[in-house]
N, C-alpha and C. Protein backbone atom coordinates (compact mmCIF):
# COMPACT_ATOMS: atom_id res chain seq x y z
N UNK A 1 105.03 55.40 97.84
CA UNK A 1 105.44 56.49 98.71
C UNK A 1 104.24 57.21 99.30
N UNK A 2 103.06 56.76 98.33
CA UNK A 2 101.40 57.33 99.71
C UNK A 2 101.65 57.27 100.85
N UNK A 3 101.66 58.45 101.78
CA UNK A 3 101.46 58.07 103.05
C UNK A 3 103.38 58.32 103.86
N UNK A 4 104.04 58.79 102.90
CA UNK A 4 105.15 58.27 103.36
C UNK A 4 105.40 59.78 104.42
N UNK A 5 105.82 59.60 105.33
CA UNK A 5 106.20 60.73 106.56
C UNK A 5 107.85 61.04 107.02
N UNK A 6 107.97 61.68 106.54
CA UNK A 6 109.42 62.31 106.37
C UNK A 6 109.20 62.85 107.25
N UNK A 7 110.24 62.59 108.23
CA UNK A 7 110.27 64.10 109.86
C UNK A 7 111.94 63.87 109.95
N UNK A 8 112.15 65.16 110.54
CA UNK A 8 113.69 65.20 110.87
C UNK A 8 114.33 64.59 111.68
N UNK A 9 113.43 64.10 113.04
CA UNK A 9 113.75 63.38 114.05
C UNK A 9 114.52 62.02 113.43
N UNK A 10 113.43 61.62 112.31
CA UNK A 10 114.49 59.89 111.73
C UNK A 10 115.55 59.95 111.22
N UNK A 11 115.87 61.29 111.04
CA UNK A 11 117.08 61.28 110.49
C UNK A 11 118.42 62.20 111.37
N UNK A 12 117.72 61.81 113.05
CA UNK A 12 119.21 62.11 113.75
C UNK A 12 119.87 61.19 114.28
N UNK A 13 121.00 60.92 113.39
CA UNK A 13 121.71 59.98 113.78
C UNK A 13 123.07 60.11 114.20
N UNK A 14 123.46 59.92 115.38
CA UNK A 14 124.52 60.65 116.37
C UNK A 14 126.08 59.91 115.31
N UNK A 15 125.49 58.30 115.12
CA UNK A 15 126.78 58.16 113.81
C UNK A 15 127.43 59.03 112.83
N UNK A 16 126.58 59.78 111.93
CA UNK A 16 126.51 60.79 111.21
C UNK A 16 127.06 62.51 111.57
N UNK A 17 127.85 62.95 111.21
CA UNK A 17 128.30 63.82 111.52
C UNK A 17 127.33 64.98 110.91
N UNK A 18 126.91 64.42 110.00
CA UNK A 18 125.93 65.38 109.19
C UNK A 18 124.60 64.71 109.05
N UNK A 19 123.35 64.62 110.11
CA UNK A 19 122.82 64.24 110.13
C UNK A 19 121.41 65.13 109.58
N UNK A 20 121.69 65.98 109.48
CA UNK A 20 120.64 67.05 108.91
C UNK A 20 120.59 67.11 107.62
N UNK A 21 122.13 67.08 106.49
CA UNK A 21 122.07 67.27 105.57
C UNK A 21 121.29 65.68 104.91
N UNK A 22 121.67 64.47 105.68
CA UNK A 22 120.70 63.36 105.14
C UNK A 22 119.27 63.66 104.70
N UNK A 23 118.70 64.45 105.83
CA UNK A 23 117.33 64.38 106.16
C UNK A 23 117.01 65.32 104.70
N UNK A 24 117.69 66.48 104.29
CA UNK A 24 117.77 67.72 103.43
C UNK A 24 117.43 67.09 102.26
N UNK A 25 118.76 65.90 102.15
CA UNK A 25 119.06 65.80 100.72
C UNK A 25 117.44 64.41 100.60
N UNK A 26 117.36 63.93 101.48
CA UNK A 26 116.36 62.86 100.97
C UNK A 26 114.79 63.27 100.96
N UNK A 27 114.61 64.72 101.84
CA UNK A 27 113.02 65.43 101.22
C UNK A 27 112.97 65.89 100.18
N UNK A 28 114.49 66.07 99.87
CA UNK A 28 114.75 66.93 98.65
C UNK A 28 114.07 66.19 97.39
N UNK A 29 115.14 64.88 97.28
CA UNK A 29 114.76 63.53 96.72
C UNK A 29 113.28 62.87 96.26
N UNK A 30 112.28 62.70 97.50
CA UNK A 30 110.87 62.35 98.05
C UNK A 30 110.17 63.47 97.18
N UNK A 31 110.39 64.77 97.19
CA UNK A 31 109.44 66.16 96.62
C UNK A 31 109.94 65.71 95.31
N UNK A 32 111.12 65.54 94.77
CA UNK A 32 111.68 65.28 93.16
C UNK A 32 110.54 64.18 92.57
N UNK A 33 110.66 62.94 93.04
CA UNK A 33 110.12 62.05 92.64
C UNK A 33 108.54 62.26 92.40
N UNK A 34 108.03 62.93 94.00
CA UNK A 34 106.18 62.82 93.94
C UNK A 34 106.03 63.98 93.22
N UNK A 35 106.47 65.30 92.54
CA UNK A 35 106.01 66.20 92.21
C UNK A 35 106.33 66.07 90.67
N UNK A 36 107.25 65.46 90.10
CA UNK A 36 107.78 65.55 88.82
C UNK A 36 107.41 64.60 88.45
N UNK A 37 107.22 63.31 88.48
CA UNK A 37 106.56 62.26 88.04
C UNK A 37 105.26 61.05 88.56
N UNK A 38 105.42 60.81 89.82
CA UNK A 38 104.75 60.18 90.45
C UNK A 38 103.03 60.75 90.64
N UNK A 39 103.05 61.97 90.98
CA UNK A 39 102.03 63.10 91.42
C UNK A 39 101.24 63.40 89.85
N UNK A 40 102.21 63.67 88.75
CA UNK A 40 101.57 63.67 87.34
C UNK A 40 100.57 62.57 86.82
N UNK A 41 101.55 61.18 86.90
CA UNK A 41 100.92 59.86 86.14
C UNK A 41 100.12 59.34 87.14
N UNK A 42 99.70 59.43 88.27
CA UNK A 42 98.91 59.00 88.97
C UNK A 42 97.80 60.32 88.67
N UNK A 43 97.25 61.35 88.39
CA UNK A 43 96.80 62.28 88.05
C UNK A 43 96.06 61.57 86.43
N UNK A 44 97.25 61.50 85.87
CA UNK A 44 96.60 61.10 84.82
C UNK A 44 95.92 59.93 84.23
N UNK A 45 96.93 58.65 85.20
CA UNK A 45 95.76 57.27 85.29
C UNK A 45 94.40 57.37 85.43
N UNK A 46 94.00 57.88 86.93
CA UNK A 46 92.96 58.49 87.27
C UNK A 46 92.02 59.33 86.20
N UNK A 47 92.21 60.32 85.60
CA UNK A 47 91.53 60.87 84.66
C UNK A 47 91.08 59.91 83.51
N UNK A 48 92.15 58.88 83.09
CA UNK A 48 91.64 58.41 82.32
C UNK A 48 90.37 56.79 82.54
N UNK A 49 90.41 57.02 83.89
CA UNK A 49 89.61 56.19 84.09
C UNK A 49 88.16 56.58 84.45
N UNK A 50 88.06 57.55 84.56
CA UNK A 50 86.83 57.93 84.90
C UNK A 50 85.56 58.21 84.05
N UNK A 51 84.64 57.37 84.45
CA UNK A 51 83.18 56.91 84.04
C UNK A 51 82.16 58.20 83.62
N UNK A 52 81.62 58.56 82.88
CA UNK A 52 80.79 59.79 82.82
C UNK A 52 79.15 59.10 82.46
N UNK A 53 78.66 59.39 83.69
CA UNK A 53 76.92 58.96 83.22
C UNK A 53 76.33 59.79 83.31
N UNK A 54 75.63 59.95 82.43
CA UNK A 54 74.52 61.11 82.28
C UNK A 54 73.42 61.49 83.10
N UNK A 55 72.88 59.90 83.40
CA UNK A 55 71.97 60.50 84.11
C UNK A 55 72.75 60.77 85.44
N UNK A 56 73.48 60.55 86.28
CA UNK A 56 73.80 60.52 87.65
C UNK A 56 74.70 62.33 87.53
N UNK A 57 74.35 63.03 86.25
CA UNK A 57 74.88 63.81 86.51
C UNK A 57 73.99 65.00 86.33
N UNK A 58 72.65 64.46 85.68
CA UNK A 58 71.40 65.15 85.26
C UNK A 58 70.81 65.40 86.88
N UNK A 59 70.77 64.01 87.40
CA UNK A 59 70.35 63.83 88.64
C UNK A 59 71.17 65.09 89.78
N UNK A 60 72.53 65.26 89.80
CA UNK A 60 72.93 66.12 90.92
C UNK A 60 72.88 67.57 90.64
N UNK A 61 72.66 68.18 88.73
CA UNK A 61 72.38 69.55 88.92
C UNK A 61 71.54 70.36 89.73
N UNK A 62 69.72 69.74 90.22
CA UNK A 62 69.47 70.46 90.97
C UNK A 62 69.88 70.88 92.43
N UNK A 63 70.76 69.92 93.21
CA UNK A 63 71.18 70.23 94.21
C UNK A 63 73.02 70.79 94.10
N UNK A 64 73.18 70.87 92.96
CA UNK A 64 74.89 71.46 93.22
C UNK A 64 73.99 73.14 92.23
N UNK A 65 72.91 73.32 91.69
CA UNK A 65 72.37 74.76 91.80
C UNK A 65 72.07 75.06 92.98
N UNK A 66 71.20 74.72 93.99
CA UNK A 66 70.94 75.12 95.12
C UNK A 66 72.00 75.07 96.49
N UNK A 67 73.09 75.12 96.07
CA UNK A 67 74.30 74.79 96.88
C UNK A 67 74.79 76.14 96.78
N UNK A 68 74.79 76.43 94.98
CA UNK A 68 75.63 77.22 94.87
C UNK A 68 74.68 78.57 94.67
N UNK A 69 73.52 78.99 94.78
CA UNK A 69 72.54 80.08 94.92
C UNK A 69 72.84 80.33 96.55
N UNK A 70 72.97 79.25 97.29
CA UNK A 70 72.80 79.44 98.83
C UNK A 70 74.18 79.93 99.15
N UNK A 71 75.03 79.77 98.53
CA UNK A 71 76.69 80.21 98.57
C UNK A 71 76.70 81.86 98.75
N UNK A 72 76.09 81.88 97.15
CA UNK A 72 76.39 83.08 96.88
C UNK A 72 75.58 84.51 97.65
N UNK A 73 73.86 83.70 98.25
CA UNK A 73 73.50 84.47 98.83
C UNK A 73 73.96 84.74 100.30
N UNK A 74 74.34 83.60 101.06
CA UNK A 74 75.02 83.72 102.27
C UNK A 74 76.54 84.63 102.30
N UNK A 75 77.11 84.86 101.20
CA UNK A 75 78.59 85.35 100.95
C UNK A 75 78.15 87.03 100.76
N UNK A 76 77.23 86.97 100.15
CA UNK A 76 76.90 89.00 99.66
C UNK A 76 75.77 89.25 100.89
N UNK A 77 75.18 88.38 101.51
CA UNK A 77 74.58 89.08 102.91
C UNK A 77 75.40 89.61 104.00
N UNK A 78 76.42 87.80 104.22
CA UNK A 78 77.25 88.27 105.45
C UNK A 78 78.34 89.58 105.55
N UNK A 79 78.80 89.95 104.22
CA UNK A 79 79.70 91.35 103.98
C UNK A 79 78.75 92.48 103.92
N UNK A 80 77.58 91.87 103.15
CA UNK A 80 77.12 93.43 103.79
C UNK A 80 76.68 93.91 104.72
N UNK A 81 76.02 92.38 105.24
CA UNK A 81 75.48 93.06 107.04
C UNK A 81 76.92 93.64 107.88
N UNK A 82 77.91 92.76 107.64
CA UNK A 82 79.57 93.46 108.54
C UNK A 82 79.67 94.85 107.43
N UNK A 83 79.52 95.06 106.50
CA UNK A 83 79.55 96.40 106.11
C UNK A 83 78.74 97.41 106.89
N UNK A 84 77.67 96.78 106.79
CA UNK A 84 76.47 97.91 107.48
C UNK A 84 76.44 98.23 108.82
N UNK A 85 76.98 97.21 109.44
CA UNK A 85 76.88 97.64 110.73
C UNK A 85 78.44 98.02 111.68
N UNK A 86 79.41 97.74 110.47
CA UNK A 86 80.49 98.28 111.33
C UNK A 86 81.30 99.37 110.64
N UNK A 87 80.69 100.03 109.35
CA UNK A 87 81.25 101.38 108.92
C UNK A 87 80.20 102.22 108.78
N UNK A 88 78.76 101.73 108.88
CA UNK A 88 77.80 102.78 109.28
C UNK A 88 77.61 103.15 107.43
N UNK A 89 77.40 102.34 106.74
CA UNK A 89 77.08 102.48 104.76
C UNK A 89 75.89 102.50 104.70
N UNK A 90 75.39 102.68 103.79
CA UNK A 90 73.45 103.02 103.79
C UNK A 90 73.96 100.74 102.96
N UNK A 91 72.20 100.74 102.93
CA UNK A 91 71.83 99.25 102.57
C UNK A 91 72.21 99.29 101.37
N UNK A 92 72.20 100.48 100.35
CA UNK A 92 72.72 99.73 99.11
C UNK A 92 74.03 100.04 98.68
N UNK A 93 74.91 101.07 99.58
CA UNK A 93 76.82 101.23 99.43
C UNK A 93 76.69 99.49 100.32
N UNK A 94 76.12 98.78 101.76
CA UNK A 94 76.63 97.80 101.79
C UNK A 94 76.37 96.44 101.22
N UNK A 95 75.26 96.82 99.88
CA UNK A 95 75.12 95.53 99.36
C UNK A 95 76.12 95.68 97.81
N UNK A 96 76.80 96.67 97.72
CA UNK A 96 77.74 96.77 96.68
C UNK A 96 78.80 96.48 96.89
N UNK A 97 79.43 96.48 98.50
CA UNK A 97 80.30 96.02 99.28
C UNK A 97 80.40 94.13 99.23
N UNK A 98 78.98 94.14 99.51
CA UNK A 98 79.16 92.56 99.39
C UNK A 98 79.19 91.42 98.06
N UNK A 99 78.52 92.42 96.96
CA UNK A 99 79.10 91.76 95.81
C UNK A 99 80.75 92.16 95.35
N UNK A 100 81.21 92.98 95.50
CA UNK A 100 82.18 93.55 95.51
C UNK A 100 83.15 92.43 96.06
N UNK A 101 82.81 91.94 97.40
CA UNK A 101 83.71 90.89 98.09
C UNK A 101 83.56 89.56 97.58
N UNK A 102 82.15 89.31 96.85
CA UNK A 102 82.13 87.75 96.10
C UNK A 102 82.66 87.80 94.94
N UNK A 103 83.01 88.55 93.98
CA UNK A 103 84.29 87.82 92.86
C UNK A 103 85.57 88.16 93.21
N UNK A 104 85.85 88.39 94.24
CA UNK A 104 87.23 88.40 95.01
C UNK A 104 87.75 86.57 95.24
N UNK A 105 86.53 86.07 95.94
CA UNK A 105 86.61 84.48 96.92
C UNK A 105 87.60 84.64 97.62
N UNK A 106 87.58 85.50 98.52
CA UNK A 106 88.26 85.50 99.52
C UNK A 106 87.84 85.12 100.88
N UNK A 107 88.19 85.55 102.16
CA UNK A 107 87.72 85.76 103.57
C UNK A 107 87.94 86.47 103.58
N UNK A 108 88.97 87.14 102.93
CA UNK A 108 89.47 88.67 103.51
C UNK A 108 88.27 89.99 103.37
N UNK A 109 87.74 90.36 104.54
CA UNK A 109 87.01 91.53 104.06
C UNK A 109 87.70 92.97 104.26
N UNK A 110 87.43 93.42 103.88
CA UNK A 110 87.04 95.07 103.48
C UNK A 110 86.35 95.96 103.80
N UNK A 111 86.26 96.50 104.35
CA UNK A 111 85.23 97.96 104.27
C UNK A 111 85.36 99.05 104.40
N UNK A 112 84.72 99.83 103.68
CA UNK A 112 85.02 101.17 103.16
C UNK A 112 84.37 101.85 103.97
N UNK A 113 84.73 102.83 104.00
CA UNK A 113 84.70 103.88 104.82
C UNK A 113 83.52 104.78 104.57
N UNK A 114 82.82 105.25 105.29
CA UNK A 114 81.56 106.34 105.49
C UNK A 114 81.83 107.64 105.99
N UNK A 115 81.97 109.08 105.13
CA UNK A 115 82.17 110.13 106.11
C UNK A 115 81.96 109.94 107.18
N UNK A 116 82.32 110.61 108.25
CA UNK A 116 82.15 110.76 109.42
C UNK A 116 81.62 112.21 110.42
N UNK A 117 81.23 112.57 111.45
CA UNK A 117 80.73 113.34 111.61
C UNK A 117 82.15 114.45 112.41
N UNK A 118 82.39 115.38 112.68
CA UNK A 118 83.75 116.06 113.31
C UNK A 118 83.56 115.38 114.41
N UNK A 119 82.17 115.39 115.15
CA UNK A 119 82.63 114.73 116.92
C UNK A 119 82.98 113.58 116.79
N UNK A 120 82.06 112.51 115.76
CA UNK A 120 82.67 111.37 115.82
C UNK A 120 84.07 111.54 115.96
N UNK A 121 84.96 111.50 114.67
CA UNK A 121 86.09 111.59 114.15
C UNK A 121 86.82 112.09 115.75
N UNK A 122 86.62 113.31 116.20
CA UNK A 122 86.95 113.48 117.70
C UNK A 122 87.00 112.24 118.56
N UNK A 123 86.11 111.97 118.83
CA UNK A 123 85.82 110.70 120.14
C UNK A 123 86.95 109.53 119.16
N UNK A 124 86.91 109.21 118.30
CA UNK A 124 87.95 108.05 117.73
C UNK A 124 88.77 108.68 118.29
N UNK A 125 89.69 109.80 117.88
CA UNK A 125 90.99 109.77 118.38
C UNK A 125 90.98 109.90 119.66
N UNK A 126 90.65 110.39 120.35
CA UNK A 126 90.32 110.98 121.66
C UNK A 126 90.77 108.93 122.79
N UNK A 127 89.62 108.30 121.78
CA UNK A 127 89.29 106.87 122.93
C UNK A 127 90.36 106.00 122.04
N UNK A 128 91.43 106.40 120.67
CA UNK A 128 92.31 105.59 120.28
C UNK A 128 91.45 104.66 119.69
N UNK A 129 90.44 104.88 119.42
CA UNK A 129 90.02 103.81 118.43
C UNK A 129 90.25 103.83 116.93
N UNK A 130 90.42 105.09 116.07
CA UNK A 130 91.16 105.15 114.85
C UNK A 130 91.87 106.17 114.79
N UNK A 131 93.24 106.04 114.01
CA UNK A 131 93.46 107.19 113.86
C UNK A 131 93.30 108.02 112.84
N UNK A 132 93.58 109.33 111.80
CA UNK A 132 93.03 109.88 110.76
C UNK A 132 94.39 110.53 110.49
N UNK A 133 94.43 110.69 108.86
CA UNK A 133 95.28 111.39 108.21
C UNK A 133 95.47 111.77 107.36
N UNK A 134 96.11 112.77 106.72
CA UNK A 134 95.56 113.43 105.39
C UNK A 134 96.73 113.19 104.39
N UNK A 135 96.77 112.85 102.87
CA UNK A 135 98.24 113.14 102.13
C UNK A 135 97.40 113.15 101.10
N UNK A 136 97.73 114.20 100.45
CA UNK A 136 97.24 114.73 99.18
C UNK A 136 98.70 114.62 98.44
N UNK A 137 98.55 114.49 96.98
CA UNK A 137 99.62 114.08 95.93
C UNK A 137 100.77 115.12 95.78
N UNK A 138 101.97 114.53 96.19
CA UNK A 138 103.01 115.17 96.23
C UNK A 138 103.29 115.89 97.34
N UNK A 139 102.35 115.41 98.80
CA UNK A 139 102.87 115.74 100.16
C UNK A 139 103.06 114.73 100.45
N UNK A 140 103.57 115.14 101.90
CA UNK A 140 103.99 113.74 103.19
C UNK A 140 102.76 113.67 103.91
N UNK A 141 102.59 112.46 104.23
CA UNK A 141 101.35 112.05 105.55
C UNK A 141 101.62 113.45 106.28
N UNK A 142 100.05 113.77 106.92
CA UNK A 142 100.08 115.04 108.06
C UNK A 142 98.64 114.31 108.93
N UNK A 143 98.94 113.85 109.75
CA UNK A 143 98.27 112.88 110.84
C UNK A 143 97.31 114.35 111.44
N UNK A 144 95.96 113.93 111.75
CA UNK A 144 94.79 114.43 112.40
C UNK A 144 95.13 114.49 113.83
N UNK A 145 95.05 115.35 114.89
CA UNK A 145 94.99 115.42 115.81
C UNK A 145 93.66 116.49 116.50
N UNK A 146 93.85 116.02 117.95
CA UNK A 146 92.23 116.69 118.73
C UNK A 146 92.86 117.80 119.31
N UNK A 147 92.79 119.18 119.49
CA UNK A 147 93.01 119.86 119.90
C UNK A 147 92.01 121.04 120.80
N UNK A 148 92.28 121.04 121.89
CA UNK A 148 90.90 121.86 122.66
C UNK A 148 91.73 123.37 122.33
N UNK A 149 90.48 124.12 122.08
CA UNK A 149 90.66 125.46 121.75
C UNK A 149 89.39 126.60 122.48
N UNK A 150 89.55 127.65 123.52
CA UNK A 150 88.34 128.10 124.24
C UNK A 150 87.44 127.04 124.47
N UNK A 151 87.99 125.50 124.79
CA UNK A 151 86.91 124.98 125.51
C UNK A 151 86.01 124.27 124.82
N UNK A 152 86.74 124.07 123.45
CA UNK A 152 86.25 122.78 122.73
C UNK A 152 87.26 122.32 121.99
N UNK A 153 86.71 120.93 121.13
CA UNK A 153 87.47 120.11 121.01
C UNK A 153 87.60 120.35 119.67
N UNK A 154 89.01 120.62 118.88
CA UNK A 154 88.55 120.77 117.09
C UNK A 154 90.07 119.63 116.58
N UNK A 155 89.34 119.27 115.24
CA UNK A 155 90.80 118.68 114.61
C UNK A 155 91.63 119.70 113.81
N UNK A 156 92.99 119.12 113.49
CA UNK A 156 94.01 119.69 113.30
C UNK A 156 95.12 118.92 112.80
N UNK A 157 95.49 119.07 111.98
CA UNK A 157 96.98 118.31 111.10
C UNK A 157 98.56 119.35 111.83
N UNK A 158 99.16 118.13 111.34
CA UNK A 158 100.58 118.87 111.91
C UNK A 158 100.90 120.03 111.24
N UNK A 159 101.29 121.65 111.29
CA UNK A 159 101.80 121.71 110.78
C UNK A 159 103.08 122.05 109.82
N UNK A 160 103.18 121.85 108.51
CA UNK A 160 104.15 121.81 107.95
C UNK A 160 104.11 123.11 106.74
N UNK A 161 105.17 122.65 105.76
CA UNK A 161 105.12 123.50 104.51
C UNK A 161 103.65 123.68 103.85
N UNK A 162 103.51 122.73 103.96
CA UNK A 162 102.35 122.54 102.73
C UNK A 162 100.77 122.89 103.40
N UNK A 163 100.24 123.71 102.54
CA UNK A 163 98.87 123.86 103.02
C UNK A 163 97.78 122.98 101.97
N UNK A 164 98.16 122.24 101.18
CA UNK A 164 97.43 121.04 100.60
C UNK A 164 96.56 120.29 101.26
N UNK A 165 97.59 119.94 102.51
CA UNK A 165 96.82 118.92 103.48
C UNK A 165 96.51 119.41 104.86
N UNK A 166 95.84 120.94 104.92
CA UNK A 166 95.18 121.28 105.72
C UNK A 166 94.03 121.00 105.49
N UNK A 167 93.26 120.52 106.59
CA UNK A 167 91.69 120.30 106.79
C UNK A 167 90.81 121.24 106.08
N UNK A 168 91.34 122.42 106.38
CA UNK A 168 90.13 123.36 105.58
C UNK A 168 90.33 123.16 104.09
N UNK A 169 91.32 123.06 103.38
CA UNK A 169 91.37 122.99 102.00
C UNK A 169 91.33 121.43 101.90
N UNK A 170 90.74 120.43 101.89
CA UNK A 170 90.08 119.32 101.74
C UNK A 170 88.63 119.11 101.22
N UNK A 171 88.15 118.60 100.27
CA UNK A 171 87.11 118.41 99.48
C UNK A 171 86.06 117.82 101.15
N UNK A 172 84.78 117.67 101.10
CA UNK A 172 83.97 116.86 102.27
C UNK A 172 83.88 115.28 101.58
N UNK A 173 84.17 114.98 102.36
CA UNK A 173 84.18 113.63 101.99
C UNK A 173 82.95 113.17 103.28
């Protein structure tokens, strides 16, 4: 069954009134067979055939070390240089960032966030490039907004009941 290609198309057959449920019941069938037995003992033939020489294995440690030094240094540079240069982190918050992202093994990155300055934080919302918001424990989200006041620009939360998640009573982050 190596190699075997199951598509739905072979199994429309205008004879068949139920030509879909064929196709259903026989991937169904094909996954039964290669995953529960076929996929195992071929797994395990294999294992048991395999040769172990010493030297041919003495021989590839120095280049599967230098594979994997070059891994690890290319993986904690590239997150931290995208740390450093796109949340604005000093060199050593983005080289903590980038080990941080190598015992993850992911792609997925991350990055954390750097206070910000009030104008910055202004010009983001202002040009829609981020937005900001505050919820302290046991409130509701209260979203940052730009508000001109005598002719400048200040932030401002919605507001509500709660003075928790007013800007002024907020730690500096």
């Amino acid at each position: 069954m190596a190699g075997l290609i199951v598509r739905e198309e072979y199994f429309s057959f205008e004879s068949f009134e139920h030509g879909s449920r064929v196709y259903e019941n026989t991937k169904a069938l094909i996954d039964n067979v290669a995953f529960s037995w076929i996929g195992p003992v071929f797994f395990v033939v294999l294992g048991t055939q395999l040769v172990f020489d010493w030297d041919i294995f003495i021989s590839v440690v120095p280049h599967t070390f230098a594979l994997t030094v070059g891994i690890l240094v290319s993986q904690i540079a590239s997150a931290a240089l995208a740390a450093k240069y796109t949340s604005g982190t000093t060199t050593a918050e983005s080289m903590l960032i980038g080990l941080g992202i190598l015992g993850r093994a992911e792609i997925a990155f991350v990055v954390s966030w750097s206070p910000r300055r009030k104008a910055d934080a202004i010009n983001d919302i202002d040009s829609r490039r981020h937005t900001y918001y505050v919820q302290q424990p046991g409130t509701r989200r209260a979203d940052v907004h730009v508000v001109t006041m005598g002719g400048k620009k200040h932030l401002r939360t919605d507001p509500d009941a709660s003075t928790a998640n007013n800007l002024d009573n907020l730690p500096d982050c």
